[in-house]
C-alpha atoms as a PDB file:
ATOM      1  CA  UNK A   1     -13.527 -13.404   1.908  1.00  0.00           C
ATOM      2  CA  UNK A   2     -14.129  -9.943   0.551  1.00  0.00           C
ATOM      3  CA  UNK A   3     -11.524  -8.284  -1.350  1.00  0.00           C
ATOM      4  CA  UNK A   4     -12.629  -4.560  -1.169  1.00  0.00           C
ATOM      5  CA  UNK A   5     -12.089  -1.863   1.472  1.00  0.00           C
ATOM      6  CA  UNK A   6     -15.164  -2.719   3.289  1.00  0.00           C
ATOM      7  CA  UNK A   7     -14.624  -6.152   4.234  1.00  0.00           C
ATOM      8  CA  UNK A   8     -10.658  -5.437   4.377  1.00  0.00           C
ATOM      9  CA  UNK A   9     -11.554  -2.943   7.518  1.00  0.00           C
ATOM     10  CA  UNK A  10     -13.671  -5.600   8.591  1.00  0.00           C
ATOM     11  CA  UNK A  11     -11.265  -8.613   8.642  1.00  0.00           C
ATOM     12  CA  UNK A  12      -8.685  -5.957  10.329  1.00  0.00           C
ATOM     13  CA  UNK A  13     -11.010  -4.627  13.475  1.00  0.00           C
ATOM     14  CA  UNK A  14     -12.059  -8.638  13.996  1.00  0.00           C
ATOM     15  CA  UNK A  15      -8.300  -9.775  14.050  1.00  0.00           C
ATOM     16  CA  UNK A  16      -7.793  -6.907  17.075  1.00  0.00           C
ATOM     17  CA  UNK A  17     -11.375  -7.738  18.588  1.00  0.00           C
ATOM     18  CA  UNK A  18     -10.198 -11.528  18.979  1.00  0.00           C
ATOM     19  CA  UNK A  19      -6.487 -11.371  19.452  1.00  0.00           C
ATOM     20  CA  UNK A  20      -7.083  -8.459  22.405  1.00  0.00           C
ATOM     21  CA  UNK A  21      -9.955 -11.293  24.426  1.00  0.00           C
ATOM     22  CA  UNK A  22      -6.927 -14.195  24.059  1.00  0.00           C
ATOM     23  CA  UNK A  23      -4.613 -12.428  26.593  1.00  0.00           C
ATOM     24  CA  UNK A  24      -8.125 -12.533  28.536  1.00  0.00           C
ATOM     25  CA  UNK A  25      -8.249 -16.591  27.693  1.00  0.00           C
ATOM     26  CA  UNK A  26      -4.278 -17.278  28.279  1.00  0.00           C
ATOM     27  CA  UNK A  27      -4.956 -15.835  31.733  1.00  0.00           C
ATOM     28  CA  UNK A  28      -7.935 -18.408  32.070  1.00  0.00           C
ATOM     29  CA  UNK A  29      -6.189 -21.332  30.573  1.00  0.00           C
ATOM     30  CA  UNK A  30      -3.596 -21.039  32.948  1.00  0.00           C
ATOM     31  CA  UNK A  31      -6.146 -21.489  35.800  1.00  0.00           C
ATOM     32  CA  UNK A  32      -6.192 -25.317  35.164  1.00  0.00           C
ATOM     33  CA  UNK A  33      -3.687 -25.915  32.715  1.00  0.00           C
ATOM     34  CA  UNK A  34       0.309 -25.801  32.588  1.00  0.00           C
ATOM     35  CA  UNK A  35       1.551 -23.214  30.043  1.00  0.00           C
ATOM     36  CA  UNK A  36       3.236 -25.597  27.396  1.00  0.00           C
ATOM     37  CA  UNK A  37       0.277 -27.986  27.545  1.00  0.00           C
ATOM     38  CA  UNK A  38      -2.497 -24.793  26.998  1.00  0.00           C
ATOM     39  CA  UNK A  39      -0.402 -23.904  23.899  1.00  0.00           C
ATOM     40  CA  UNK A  40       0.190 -28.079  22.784  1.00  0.00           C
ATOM     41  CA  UNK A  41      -3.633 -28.462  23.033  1.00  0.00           C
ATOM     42  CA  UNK A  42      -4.156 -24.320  21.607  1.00  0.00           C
ATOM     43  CA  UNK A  43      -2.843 -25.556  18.720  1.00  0.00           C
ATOM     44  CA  UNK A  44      -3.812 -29.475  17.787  1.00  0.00           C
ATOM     45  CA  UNK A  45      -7.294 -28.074  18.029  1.00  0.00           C
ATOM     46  CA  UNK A  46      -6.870 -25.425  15.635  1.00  0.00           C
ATOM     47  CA  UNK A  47      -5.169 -27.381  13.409  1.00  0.00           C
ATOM     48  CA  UNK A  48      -7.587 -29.755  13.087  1.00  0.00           C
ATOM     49  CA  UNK A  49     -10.705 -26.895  12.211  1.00  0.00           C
ATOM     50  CA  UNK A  50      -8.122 -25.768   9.442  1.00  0.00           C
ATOM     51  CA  UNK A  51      -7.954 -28.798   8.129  1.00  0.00           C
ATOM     52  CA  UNK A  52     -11.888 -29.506   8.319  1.00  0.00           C
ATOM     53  CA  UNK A  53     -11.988 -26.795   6.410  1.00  0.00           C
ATOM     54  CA  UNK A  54      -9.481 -27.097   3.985  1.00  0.00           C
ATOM     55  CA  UNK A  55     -11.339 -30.313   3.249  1.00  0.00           C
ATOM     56  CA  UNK A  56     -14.507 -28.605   2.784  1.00  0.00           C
ATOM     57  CA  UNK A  57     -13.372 -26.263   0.252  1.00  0.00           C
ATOM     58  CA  UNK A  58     -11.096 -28.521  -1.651  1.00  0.00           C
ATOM     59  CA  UNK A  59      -7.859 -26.821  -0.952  1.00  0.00           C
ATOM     60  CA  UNK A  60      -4.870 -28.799  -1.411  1.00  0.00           C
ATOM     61  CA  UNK A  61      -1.513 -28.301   0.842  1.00  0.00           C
ATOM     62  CA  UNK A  62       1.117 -26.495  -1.093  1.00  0.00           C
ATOM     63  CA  UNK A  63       3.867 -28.908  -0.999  1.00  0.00           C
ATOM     64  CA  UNK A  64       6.888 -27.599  -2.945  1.00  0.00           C
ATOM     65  CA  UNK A  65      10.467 -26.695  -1.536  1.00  0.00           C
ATOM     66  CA  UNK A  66      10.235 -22.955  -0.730  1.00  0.00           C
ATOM     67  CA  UNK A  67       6.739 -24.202   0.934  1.00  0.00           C
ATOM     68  CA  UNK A  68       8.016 -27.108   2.988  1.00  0.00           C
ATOM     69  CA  UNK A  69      11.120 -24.616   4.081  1.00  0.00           C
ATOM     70  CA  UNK A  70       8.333 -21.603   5.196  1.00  0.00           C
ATOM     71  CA  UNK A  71       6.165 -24.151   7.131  1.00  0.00           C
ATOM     72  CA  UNK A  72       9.233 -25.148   9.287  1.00  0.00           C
ATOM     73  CA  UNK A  73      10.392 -21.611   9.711  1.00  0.00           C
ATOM     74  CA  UNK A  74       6.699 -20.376  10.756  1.00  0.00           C
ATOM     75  CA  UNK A  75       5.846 -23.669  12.862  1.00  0.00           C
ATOM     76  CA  UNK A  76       9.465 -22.936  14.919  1.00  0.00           C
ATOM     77  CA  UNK A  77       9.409 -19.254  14.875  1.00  0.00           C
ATOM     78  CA  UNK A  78       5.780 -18.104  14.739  1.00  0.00           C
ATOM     79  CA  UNK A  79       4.316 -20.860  16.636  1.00  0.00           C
ATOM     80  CA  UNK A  80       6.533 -23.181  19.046  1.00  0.00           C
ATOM     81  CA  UNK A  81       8.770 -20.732  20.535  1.00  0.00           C
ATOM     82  CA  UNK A  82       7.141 -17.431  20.429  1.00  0.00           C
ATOM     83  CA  UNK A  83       4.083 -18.970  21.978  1.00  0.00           C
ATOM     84  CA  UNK A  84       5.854 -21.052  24.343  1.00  0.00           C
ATOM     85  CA  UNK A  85       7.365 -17.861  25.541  1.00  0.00           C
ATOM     86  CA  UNK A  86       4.062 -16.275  25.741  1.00  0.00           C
ATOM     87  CA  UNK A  87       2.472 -18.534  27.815  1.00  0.00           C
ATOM     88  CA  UNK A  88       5.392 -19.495  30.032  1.00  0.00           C
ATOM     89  CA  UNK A  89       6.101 -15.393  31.048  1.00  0.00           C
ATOM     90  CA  UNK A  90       2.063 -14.937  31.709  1.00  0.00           C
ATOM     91  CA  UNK A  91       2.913 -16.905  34.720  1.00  0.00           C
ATOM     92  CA  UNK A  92       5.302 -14.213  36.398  1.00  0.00           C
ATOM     93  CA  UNK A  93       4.406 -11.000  34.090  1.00  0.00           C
ATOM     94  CA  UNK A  94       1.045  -9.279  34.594  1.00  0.00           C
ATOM     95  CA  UNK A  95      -1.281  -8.891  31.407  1.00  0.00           C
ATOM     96  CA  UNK A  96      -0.909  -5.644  31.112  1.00  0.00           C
ATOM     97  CA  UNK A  97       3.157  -4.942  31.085  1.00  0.00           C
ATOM     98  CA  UNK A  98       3.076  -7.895  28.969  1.00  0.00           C
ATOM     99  CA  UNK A  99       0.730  -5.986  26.054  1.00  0.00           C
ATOM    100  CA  UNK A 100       3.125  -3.361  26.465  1.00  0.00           C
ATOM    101  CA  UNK A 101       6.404  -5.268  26.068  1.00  0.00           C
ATOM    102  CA  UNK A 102       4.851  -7.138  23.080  1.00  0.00           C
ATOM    103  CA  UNK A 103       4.514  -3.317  21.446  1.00  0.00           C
ATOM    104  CA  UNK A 104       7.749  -3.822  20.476  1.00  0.00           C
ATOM    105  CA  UNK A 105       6.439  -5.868  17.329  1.00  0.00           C
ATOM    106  CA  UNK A 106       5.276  -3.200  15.189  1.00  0.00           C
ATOM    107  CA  UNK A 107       8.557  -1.787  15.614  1.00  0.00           C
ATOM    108  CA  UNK A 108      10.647  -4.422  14.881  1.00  0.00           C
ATOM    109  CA  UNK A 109       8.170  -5.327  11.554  1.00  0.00           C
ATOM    110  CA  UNK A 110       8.806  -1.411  10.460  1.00  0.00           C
ATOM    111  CA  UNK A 111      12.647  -2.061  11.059  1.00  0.00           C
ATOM    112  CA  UNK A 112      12.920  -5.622   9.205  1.00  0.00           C
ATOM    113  CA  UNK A 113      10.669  -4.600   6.553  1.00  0.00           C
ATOM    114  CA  UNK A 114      12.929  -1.783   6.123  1.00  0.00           C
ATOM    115  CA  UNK A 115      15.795  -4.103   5.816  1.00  0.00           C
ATOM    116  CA  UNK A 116      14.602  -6.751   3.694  1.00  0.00           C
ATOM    117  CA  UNK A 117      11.397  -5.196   1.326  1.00  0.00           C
ATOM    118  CA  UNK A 118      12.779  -2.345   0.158  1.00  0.00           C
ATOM    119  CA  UNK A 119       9.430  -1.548  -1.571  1.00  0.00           C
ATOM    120  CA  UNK A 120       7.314  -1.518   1.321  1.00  0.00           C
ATOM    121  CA  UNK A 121       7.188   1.767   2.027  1.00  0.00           C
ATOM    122  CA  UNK A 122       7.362   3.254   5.479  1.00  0.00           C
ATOM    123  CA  UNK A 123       8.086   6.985   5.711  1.00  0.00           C
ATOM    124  CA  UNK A 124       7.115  10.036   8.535  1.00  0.00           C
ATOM    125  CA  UNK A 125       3.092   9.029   9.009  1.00  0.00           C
ATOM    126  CA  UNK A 126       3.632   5.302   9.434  1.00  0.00           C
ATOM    127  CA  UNK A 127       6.758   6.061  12.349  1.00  0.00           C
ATOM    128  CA  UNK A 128       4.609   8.792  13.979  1.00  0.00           C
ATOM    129  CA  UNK A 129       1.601   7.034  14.091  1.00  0.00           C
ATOM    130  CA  UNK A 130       3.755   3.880  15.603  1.00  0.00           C
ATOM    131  CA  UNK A 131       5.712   5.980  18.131  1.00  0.00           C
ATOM    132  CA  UNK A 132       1.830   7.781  19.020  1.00  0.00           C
ATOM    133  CA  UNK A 133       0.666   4.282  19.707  1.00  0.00           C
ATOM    134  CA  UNK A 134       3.059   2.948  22.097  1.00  0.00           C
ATOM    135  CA  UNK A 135       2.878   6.072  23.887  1.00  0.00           C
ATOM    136  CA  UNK A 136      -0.647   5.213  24.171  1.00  0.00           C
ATOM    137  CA  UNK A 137      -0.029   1.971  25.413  1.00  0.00           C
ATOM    138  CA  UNK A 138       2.091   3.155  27.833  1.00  0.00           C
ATOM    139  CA  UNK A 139       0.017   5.317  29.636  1.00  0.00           C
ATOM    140  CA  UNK A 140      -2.640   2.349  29.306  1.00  0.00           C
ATOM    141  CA  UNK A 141      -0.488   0.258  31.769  1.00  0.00           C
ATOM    142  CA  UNK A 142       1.572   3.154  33.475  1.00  0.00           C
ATOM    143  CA  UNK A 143       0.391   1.603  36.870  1.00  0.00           C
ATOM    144  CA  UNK A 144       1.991  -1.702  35.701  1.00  0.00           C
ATOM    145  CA  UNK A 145       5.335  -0.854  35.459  1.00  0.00           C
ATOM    146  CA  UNK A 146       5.729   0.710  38.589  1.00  0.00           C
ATOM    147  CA  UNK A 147       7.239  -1.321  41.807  1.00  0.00           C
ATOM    148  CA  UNK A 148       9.890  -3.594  40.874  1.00  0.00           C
ATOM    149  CA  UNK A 149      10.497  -4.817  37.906  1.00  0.00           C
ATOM    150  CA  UNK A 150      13.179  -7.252  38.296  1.00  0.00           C
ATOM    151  CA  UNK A 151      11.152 -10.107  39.348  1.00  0.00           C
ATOM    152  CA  UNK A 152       9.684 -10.231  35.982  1.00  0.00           C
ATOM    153  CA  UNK A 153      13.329  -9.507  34.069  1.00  0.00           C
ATOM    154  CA  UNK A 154      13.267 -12.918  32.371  1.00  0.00           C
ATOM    155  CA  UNK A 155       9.685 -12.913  31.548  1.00  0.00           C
ATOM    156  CA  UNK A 156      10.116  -9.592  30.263  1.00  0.00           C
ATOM    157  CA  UNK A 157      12.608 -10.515  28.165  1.00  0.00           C
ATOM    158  CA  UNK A 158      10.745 -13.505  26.928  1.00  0.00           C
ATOM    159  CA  UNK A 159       7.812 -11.511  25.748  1.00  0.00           C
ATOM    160  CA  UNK A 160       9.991  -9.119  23.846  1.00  0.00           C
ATOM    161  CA  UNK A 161      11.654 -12.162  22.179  1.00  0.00           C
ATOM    162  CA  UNK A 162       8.611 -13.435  20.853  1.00  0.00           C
ATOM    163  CA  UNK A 163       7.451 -10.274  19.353  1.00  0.00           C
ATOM    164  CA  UNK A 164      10.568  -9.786  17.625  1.00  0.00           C
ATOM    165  CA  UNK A 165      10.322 -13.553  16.514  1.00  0.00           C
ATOM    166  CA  UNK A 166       6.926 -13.116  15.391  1.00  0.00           C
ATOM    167  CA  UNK A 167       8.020  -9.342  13.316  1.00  0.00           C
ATOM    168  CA  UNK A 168      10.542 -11.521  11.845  1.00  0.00           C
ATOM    169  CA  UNK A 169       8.544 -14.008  10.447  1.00  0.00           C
ATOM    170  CA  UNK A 170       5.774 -11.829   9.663  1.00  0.00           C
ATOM    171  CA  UNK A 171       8.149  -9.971   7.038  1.00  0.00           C
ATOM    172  CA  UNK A 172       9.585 -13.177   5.955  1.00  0.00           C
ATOM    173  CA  UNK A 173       6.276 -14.808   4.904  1.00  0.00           C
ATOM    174  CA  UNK A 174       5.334 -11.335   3.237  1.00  0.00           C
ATOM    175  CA  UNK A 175       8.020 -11.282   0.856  1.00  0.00           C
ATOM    176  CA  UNK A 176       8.375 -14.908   0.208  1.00  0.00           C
ATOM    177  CA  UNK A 177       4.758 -16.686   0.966  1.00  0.00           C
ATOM    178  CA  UNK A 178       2.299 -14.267  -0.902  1.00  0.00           C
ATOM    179  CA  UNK A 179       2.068 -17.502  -3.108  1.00  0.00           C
ATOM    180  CA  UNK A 180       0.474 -19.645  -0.090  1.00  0.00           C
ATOM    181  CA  UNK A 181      -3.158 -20.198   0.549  1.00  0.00           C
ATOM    182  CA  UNK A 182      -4.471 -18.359   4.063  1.00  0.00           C
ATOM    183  CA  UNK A 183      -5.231 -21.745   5.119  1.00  0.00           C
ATOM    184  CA  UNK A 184      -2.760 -24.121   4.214  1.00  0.00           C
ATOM    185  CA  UNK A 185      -0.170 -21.958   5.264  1.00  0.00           C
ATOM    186  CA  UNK A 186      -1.284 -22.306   8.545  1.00  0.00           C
ATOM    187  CA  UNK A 187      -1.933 -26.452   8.747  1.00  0.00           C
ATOM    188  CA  UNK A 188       1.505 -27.682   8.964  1.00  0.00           C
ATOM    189  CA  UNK A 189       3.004 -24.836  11.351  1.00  0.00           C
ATOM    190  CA  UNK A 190       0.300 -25.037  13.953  1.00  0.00           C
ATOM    191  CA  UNK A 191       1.391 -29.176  14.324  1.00  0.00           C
ATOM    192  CA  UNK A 192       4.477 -28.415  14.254  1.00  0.00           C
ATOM    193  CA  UNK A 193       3.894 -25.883  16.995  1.00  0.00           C
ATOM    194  CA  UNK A 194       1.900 -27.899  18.701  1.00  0.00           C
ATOM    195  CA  UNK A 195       4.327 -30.927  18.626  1.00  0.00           C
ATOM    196  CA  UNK A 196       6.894 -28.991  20.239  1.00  0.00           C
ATOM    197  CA  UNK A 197       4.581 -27.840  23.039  1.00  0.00           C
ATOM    198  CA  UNK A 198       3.549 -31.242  23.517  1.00  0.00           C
ATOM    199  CA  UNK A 199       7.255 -32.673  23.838  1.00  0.00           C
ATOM    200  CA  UNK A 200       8.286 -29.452  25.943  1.00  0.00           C
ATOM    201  CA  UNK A 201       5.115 -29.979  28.411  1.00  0.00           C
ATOM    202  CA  UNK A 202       5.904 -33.543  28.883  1.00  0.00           C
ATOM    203  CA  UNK A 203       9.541 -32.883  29.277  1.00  0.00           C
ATOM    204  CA  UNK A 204       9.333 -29.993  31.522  1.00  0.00           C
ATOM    205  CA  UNK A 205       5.773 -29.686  33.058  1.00  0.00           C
ATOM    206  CA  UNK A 206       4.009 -31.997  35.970  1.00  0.00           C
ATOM    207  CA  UNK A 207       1.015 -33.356  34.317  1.00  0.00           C
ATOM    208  CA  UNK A 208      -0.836 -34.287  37.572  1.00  0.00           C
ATOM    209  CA  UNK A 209      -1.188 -30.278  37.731  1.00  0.00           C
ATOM    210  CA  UNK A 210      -4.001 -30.124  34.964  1.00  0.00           C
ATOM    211  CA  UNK A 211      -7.455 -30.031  35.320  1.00  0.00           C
ATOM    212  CA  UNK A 212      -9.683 -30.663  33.006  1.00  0.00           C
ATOM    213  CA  UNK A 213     -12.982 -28.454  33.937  1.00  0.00           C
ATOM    214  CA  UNK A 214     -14.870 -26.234  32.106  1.00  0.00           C
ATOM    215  CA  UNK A 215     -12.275 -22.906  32.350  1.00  0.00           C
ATOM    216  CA  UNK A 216      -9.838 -25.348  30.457  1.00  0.00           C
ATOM    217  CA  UNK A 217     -12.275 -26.898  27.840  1.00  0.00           C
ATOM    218  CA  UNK A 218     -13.823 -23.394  27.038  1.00  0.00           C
ATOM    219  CA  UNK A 219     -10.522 -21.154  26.684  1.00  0.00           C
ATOM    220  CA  UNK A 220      -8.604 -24.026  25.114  1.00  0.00           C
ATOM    221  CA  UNK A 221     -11.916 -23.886  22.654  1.00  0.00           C
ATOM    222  CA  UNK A 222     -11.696 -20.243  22.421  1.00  0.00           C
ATOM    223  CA  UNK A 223      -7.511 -19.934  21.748  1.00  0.00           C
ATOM    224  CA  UNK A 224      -7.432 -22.557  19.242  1.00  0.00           C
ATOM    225  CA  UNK A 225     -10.611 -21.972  16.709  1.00  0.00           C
ATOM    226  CA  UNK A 226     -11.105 -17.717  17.335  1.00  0.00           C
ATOM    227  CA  UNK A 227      -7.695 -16.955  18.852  1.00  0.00           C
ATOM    228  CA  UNK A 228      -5.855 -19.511  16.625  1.00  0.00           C
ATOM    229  CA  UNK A 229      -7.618 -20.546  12.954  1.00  0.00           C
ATOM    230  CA  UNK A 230      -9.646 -17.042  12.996  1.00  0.00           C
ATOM    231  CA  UNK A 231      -6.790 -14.988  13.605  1.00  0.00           C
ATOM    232  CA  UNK A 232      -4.307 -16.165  11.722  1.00  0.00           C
ATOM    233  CA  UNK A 233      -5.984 -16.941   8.334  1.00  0.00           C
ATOM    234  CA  UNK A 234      -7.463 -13.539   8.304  1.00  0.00           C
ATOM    235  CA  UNK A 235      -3.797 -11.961   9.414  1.00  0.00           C
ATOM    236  CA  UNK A 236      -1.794 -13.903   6.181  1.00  0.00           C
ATOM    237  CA  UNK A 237      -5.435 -12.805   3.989  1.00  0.00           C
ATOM    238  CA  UNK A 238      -4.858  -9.207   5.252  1.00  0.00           C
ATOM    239  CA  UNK A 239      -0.981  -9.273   4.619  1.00  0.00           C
ATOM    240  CA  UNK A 240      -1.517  -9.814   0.536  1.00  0.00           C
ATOM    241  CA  UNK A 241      -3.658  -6.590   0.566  1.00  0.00           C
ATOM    242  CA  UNK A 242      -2.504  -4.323   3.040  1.00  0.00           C
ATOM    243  CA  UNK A 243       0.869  -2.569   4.019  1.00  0.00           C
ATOM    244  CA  UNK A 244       2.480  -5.171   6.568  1.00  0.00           C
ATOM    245  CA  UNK A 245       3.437  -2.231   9.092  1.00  0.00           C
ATOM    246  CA  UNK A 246       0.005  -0.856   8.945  1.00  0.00           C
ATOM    247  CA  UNK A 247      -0.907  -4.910   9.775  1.00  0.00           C
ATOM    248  CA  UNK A 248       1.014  -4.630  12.651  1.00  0.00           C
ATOM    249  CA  UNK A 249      -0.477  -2.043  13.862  1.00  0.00           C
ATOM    250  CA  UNK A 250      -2.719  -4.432  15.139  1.00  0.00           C
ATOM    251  CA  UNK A 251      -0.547  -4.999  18.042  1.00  0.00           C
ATOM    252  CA  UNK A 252      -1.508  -1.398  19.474  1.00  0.00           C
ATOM    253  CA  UNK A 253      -5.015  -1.646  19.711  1.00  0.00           C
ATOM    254  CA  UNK A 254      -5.298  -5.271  21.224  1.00  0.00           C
ATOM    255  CA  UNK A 255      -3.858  -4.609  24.738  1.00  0.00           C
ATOM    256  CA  UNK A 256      -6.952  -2.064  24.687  1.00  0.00           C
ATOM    257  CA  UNK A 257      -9.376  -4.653  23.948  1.00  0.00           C
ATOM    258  CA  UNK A 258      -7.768  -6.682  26.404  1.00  0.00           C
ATOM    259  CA  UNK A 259      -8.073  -3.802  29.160  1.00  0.00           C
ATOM    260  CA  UNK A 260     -11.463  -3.444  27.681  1.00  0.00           C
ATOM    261  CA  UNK A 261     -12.361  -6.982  28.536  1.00  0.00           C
ATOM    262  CA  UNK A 262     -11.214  -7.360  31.649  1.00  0.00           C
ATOM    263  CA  UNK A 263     -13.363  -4.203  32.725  1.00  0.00           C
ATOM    264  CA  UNK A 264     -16.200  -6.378  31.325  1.00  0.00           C
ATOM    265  CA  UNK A 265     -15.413  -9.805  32.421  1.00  0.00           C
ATOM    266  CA  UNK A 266     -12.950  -9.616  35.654  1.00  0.00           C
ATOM    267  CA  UNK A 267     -14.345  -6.111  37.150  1.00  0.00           C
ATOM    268  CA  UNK A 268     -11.257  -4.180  36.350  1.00  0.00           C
ATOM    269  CA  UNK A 269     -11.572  -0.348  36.603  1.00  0.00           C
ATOM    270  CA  UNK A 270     -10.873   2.145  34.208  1.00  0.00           C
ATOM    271  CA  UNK A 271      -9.040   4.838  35.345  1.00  0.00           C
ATOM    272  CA  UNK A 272      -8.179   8.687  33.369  1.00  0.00           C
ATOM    273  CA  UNK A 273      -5.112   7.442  32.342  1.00  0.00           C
ATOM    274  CA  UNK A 274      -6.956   4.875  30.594  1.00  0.00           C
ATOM    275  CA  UNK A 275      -9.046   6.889  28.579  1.00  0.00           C
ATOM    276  CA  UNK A 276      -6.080   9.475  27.877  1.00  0.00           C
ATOM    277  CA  UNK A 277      -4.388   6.254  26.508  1.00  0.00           C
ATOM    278  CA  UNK A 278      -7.168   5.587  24.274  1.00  0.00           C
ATOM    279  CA  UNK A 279      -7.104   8.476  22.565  1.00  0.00           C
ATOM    280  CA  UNK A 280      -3.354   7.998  21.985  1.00  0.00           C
ATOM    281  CA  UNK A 281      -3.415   4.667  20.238  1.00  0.00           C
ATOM    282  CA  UNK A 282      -6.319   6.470  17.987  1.00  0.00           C
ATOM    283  CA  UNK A 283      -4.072   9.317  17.020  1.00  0.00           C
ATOM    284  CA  UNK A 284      -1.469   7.151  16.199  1.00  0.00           C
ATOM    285  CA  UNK A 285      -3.660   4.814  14.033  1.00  0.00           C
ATOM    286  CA  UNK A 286      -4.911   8.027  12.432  1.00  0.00           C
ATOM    287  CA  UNK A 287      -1.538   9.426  11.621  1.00  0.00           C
ATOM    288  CA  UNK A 288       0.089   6.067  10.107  1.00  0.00           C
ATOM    289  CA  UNK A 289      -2.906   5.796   8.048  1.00  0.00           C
ATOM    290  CA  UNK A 290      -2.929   9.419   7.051  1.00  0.00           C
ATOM    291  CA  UNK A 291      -2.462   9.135   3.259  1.00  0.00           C
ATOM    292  CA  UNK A 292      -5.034   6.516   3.307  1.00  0.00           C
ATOM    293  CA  UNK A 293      -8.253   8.637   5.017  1.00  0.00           C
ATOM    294  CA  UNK A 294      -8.890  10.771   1.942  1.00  0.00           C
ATOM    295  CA  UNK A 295      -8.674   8.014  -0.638  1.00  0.00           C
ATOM    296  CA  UNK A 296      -9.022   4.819   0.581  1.00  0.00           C
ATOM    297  CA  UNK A 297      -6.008   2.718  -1.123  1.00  0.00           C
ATOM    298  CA  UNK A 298      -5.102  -1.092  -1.053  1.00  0.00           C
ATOM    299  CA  UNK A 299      -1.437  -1.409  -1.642  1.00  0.00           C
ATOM    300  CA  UNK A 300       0.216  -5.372  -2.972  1.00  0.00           C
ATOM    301  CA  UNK A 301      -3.199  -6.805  -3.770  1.00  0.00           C
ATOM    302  CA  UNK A 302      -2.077 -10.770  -4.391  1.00  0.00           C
ATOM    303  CA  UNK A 303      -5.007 -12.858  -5.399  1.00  0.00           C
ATOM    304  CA  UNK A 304      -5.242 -15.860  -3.400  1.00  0.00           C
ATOM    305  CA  UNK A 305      -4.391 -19.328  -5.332  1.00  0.00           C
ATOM    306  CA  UNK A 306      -7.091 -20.993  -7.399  1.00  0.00           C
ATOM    307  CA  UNK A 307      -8.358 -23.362  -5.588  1.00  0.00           C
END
């Protein structure tokens, strides 16, 4: 990939463009296919492109200690249960108060980061521009939390868990994995992942529900290679070059890609509030990256492993 500013903003507005469509393709998945199985089969799939390609480029699989340790922390806590929450609350929380519940990940990557890398810097732009954004996203889905909210408590819940799960790990793999290749620090957690899906769905899910037509074959498709391989290698290539809070920033402007798409694809109206939104969650990227419009600036640039 490109290593200057150009293709950085690049990688960065294709992570949101893809990640927002996936809440589209969960919703689809889960048309045919059980939650836990939709994430078992999510993830098999995209392990397998990684490793096509990790083949094709000659990468080898970083095998030491500290890299065995990360893979089981990231396949467990980035993967198996954050996901597995995920998909299991889209069946009781709507799309939308789900984006906005999962908002909570920038903050909690501003907070650990905070905690645990004391020289990633934060300060008044970055907690503006974060506070700006969710504001935005609340006005977004403002019709969504109305009525009541208790029949979604646990799924609530179970979205917020994962994003703090996912904030977590996202700080713990940028202060200890900068060493790891985008790709092969992907292989092993997406089986694990996916093992733990599989063993969950067959525990806990009736497989005489699934059906095997073309919404299953194309979303499954879509979440494991765009949503899954895509995503994620370009979110750990993005993390060595880029200030991880900025990164999760990310998390703002998908749930309007989302609303976006389902305007597009499900015939979903926009409304004022919408729009007023918008412009929210563009103030707020604005302001966090403040310091950065004048004079374009790459902070921690890592090189990637020779390969």
């Amino acid at each position: 990939m490109l290593s200057n500013k150009a293709g950085i903003a690049s990688v960065y507005i294709l992570i949101c463009i893809i990640w927002g469509t996936t809440w589209l393709a969960i919703r689809a998945s889960l048309e045919s296919l059980t939650p836990f199985y939709s994430a078992s089969f999510r993830f098999f799939i995209a392990a397998f492109f990684i490793y096509l390609l990790m083949m094709a480029r000659g990468i080898k699989i970083q095998k030491d200690t500290l890299s065995i340790k990360l893979y089981l922390l990231q396949g467990i806590f980035s993967f198996a249960i954050p996901f597995g929450l995920v998909y299991w609350a889209e069946q009781f929380v709507p799309s939308g108060l789900a984006s906005v519940l999962f908002g909570v990940f920038p903050f909690f990557v501003a907070l650990f980061s905070f905690i645990f890398i004391p020289n990633e810097h934060i300060g008044i732009y970055k907690l503006t521009g974060m506070v700006l954004g969710f504001a935005g996203i609340l006005i977004i889905f403002s019709d969504d939390l109305g009525g009541n909210l208790s029949l979604y408590l646990v799924g609530m819940f179970a979205v917020v868990l994962s994003g703090i799960l996912q904030a977590a790990m996202a700080v713990m793999i940028k202060k200890h994995g900068g060493y790891l290749h985008s790709l092969s620090m992907n292989l092993f957690p997406m089986i694990i992942g996916a093992v733990v899906m599989l063993l969950s769905a067959i525990i806990f899910e009736d497989s005489s529900k699934l059906q095997f037509n073309y919404t299953a074959v194309w979303s499954v498709l879509y979440l494991g290679f765009f949503g899954s391989v895509v995503t994620f290698t370009s979110y750990y290539w993005l993390m060595k070059r880029i200030n991880i809070v900025i990164l999760s920033l990310t998390g703002f402007i998908t749930p309007i890609v989302a609303l976006i798409a389902g305007w597009l694809f499900y015939s979903e109206q926009l409304s004022l509030y919408d729009f007023i939104g918008c412009l929210f969650v563009l103030a707020g990227i604005l302001t966090a990256n403040f310091r950065g419009i004048k004079k374009l600036k790459t902070e921690e640039i890592i090189k990637e492993p020779a390969v």
